[in-house]
C-alpha atoms as a PDB file:
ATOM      1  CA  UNK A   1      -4.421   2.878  -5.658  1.00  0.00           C
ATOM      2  CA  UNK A   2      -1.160   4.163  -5.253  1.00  0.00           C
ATOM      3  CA  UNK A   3       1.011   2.637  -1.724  1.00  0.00           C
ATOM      4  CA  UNK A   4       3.913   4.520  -0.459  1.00  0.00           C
ATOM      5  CA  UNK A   5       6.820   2.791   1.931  1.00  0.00           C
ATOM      6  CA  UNK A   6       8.921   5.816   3.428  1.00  0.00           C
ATOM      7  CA  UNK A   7      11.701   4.772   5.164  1.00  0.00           C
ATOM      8  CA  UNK A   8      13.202   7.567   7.166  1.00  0.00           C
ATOM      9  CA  UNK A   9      16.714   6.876   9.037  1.00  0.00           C
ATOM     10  CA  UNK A  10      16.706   9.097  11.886  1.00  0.00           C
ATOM     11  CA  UNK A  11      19.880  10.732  13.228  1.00  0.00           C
ATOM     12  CA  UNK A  12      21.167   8.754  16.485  1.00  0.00           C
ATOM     13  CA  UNK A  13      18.460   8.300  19.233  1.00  0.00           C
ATOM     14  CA  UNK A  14      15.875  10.381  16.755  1.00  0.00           C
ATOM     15  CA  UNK A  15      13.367   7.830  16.014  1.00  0.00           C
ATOM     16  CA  UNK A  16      10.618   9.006  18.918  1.00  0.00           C
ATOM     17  CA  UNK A  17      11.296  12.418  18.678  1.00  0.00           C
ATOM     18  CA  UNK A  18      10.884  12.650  15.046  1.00  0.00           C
ATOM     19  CA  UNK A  19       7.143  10.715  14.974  1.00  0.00           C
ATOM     20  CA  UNK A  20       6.665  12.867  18.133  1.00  0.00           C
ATOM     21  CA  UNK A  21       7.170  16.081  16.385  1.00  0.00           C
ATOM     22  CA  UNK A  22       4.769  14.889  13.310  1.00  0.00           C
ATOM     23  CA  UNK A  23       2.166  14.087  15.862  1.00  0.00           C
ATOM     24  CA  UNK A  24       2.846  17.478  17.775  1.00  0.00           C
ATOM     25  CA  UNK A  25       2.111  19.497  14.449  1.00  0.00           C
ATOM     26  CA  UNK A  26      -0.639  17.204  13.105  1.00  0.00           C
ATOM     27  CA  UNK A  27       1.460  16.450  10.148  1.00  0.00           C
ATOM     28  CA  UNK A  28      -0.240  12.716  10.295  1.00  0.00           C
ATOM     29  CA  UNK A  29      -3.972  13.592  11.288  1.00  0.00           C
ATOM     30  CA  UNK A  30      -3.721  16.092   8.855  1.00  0.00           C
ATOM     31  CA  UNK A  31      -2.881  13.703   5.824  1.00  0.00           C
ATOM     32  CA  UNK A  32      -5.185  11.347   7.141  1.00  0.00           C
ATOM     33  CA  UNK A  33      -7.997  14.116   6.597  1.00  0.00           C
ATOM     34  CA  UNK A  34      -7.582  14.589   3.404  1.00  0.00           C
ATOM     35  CA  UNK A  35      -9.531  13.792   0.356  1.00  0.00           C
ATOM     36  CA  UNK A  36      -8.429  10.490  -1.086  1.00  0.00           C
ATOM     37  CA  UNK A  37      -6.492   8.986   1.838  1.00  0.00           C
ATOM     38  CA  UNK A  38      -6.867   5.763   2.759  1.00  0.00           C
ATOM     39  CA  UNK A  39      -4.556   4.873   4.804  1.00  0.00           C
ATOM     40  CA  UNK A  40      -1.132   7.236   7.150  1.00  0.00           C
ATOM     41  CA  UNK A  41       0.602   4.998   9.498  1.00  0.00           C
ATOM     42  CA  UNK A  42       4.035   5.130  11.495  1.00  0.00           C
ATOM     43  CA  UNK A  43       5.424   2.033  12.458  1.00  0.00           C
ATOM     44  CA  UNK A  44       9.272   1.796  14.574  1.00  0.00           C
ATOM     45  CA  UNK A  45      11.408  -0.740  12.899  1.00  0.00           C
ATOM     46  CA  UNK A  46      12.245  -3.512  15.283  1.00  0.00           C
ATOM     47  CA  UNK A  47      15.914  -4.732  14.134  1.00  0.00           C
ATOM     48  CA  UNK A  48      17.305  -1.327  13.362  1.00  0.00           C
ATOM     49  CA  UNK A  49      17.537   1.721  15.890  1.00  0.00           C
ATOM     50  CA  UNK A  50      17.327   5.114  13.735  1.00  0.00           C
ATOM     51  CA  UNK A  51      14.820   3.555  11.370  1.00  0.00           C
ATOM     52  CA  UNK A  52      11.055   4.722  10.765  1.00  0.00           C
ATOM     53  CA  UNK A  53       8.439   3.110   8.333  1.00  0.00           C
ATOM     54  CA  UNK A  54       5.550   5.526   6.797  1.00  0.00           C
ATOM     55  CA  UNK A  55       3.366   3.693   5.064  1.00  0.00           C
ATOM     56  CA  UNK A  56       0.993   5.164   2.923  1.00  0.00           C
ATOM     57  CA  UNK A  57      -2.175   4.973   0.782  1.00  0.00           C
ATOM     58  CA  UNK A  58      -3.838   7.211  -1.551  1.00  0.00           C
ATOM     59  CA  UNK A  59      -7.416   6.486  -4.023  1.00  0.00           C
ATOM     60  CA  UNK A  60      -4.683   7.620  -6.959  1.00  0.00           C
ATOM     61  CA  UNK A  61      -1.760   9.914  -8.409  1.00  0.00           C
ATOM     62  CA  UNK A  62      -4.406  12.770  -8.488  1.00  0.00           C
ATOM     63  CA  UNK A  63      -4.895  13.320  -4.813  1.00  0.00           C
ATOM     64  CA  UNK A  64      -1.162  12.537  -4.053  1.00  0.00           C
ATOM     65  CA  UNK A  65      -0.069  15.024  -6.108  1.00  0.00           C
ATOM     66  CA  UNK A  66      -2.524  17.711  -4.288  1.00  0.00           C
ATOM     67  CA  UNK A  67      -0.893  16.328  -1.081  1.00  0.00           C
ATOM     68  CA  UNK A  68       2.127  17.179  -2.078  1.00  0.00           C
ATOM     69  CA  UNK A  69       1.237  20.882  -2.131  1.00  0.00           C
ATOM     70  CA  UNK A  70      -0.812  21.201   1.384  1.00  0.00           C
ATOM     71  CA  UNK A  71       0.723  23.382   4.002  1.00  0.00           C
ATOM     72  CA  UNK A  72       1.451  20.051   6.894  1.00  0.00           C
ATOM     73  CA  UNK A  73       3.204  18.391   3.459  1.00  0.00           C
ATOM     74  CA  UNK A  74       5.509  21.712   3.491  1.00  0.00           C
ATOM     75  CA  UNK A  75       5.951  21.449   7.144  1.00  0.00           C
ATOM     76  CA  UNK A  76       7.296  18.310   7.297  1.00  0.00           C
ATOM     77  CA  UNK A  77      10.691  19.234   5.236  1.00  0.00           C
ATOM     78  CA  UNK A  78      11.465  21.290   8.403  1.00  0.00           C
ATOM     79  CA  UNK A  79      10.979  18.508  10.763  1.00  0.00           C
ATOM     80  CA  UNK A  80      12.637  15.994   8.784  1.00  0.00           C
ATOM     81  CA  UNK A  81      15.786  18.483   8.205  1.00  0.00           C
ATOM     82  CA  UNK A  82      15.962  18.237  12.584  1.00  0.00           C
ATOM     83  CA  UNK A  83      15.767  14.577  12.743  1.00  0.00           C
ATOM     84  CA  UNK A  84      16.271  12.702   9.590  1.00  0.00           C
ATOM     85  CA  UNK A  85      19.708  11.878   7.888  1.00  0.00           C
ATOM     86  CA  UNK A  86      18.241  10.011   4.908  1.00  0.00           C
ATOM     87  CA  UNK A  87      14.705   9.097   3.058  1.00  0.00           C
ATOM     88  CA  UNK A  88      14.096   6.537   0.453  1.00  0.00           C
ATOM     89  CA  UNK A  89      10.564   6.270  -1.014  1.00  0.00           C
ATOM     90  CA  UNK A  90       9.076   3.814  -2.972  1.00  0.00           C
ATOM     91  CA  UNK A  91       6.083   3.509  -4.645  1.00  0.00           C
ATOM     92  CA  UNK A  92       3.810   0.817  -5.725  1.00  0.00           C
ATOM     93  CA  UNK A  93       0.629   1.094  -8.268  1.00  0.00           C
ATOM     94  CA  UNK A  94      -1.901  -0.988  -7.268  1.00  0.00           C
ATOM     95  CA  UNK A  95      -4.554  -1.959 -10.117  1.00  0.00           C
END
């Protein structure tokens, strides 16, 4: 299993709007859908203002690498360029 922790920092006051917008396009119900999923949540972090937590979880490399190529995986550069200023992933391999 392959877990990814997505930490977005959001531009000043961006933290709603930006989950809002990925909710609005069905960015997250969309990745949800997909094949190997297991897990697409959101989560507002409580001691800093502008940051957002994605936390992910995929059956293996194989079906994170096709959801890297969907269409809602595309949109989301465009949303993030409105509302993010900076995105660190990181990514655990779970035996």
């Amino acid at each position: 299993m392959i877990i990814l922790h997505v930490t977005y920092t959001t531009k000043a006051g961006q933290k709603e709007a930006f989950v809002n917008a990925i909710a609005a396009a069905g960015i997250d119900a969309a990745s949800r859908a997909e094949a190997g999923n297991i897990r697409y949540d959101y989560f507002y972090a409580a001691q800093q203002d502008n940051a957002v937590l994605l936390v992910e979880e995929w059956e293996n490399e194989a079906v994170l690498e096709a959801h890297k190529h969907t269409a809602h995986f595309q949109q989301l550069a465009g949303i993030k360029e409105q509302y993010v200023e900076q995105t660190v992933v990181e990514k655990h391999i779970v035996a």
